[in-house]
Protein backbone atom coordinates (compact mmCIF):
# COMPACT_ATOMS: atom_id res chain seq x y z
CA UNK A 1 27.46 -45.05 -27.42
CA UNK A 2 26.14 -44.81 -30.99
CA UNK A 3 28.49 -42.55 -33.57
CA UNK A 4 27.16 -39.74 -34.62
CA UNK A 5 26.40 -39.41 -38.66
CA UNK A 6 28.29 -38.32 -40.82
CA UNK A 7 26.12 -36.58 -42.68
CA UNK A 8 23.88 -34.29 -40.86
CA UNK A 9 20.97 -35.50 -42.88
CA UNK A 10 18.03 -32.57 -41.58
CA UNK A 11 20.96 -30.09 -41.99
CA UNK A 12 21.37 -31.11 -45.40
CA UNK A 13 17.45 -31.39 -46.57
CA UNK A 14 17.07 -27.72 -44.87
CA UNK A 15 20.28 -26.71 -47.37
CA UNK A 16 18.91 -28.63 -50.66
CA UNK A 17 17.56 -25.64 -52.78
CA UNK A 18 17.59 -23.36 -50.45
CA UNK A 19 14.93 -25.06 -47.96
CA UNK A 20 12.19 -25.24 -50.77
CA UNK A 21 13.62 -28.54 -51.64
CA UNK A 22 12.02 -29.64 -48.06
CA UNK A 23 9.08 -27.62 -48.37
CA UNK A 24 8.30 -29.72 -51.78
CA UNK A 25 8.89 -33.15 -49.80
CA UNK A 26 6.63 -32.08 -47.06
CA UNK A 27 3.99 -30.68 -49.70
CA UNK A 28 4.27 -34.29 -51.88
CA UNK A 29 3.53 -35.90 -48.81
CA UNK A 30 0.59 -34.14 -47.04
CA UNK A 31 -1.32 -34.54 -50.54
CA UNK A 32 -0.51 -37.85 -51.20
CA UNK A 33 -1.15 -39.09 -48.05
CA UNK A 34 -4.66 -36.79 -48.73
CA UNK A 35 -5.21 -38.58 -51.54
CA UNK A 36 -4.69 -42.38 -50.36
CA UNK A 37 -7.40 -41.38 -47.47
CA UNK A 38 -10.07 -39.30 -49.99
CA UNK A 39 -9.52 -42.07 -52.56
CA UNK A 40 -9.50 -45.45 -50.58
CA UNK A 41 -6.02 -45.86 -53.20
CA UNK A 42 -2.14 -46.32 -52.86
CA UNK A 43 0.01 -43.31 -53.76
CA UNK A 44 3.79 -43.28 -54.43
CA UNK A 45 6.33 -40.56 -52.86
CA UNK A 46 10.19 -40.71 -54.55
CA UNK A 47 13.00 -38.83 -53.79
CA UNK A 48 16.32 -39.49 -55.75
CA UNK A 49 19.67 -38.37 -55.17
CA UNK A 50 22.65 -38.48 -57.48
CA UNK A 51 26.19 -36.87 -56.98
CA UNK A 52 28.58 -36.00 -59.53
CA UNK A 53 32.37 -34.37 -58.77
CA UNK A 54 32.78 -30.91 -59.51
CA UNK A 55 36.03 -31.01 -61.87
CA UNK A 56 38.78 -32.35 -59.37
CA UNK A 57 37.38 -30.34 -56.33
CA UNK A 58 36.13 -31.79 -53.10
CA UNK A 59 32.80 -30.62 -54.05
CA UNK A 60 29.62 -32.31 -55.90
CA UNK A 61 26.68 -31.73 -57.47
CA UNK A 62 23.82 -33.44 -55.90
CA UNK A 63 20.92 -33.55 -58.16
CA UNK A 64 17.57 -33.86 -55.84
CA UNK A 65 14.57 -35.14 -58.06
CA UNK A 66 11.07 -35.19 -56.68
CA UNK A 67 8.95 -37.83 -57.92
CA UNK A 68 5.42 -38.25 -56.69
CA UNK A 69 1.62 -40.29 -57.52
CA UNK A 70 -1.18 -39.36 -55.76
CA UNK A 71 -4.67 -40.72 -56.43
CA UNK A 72 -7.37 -38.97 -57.87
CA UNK A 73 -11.40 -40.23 -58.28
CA UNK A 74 -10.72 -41.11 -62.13
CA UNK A 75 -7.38 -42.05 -61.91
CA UNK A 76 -3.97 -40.40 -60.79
CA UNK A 77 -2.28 -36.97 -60.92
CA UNK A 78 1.82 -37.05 -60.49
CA UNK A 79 4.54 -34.69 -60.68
CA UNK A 80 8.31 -34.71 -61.44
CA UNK A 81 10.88 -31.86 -60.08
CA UNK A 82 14.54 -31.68 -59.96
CA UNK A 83 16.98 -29.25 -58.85
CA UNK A 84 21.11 -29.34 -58.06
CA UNK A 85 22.90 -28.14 -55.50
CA UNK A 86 27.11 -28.23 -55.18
CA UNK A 87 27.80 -29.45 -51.66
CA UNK A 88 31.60 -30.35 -50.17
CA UNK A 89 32.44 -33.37 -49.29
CA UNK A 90 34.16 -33.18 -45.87
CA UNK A 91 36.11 -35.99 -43.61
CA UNK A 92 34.59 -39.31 -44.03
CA UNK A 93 32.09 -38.36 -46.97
CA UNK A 94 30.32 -35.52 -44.83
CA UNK A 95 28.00 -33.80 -46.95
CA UNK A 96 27.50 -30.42 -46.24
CA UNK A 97 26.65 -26.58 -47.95
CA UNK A 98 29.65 -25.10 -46.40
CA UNK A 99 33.76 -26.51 -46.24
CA UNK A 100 34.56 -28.24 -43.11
CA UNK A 101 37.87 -25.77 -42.35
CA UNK A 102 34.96 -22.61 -43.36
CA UNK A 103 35.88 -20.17 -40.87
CA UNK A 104 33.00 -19.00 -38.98
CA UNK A 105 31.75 -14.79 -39.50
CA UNK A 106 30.77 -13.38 -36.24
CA UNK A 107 28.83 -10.85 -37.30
CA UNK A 108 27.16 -10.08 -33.99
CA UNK A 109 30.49 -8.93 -32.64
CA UNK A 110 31.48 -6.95 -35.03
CA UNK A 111 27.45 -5.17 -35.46
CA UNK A 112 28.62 -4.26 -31.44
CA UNK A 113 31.41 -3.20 -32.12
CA UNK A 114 30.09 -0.62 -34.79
CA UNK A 115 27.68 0.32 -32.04
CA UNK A 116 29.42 0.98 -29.89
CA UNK A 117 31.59 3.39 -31.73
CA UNK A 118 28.74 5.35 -32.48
C-alpha cells in the first residue's frame, strides 16, 4: 500500500489565496494552451513556491508567484503575479491553512441546538 502525502497538495492549491490562487493557474493555462493551438507556437506556464519561517513559530509564509508566456500573432503576451499566504507546518512537514491539533467548530450542532430552543 502506497503512503498517503503528506501534504494534501489540492487541499492546499484550493487554500493558496483564498482559492483565486487556483482560479489564476487554471486561467494561465486554458489561454496558453489557446494560444499554442491559435498560434502554431510554444507557450510557457510557471508556478514558484518559496517558504520562509514566521519568527520562531511552526508557521511559514509561502509566497505563490504566477509566471506565464502565451503566444500571440506578432509575438508574445506574459504575465507575472504573486501573492503569500502563512500556512503551519504540521507532523512530517504537512502543509496546511489550519494547525494540526485545530479543534474542529461544529456549528451545525450548535445552529440545532438554538433551534430547537426556539
Amino acid at each position: 500500500m502506497a503512503e498517503q502525502p503528506i501534504t494534501d497538495v489540492n487541499t492546499l492549491l484550493d487554500d493558496l489565496d483564498a482559492g483565486v490562487f487556483r482560479e489564476k493557474i487554471a486561467r494561465a493555462l486554458s489561454d496558453a494552451a489557446a494560444g499554442c493551438v491559435q498560434h502554431g507556437k510554444a507557450a510557457k506556464v510557471v508556478l514558484t513556491f518559496d517558504l520562509k519561517q514566521i519568527a520562531d513559530s511552526r508557521q511559514v509564509d509561502m509566497s505563490h508567484k504566477l509566471t506565464y508566456s502565451i503566444p500571440t500573432a506578432k509575438g508574445k503576451r506574459g504575465e507575472e503575479n504573486t501573492t503569500k499566504t502563512p500556512l503551519y507546518v504540521g507532523a512530517r512537514g504537512k502543509l496546511s491553512l489550519f494547525p494540526d491539533n485545530q479543534l474542529k467548530f461544529e456549528l451545525d450542532k450548535h445552529q440545532q441546538e438554538s433551534t430547537e430552543r426556539s
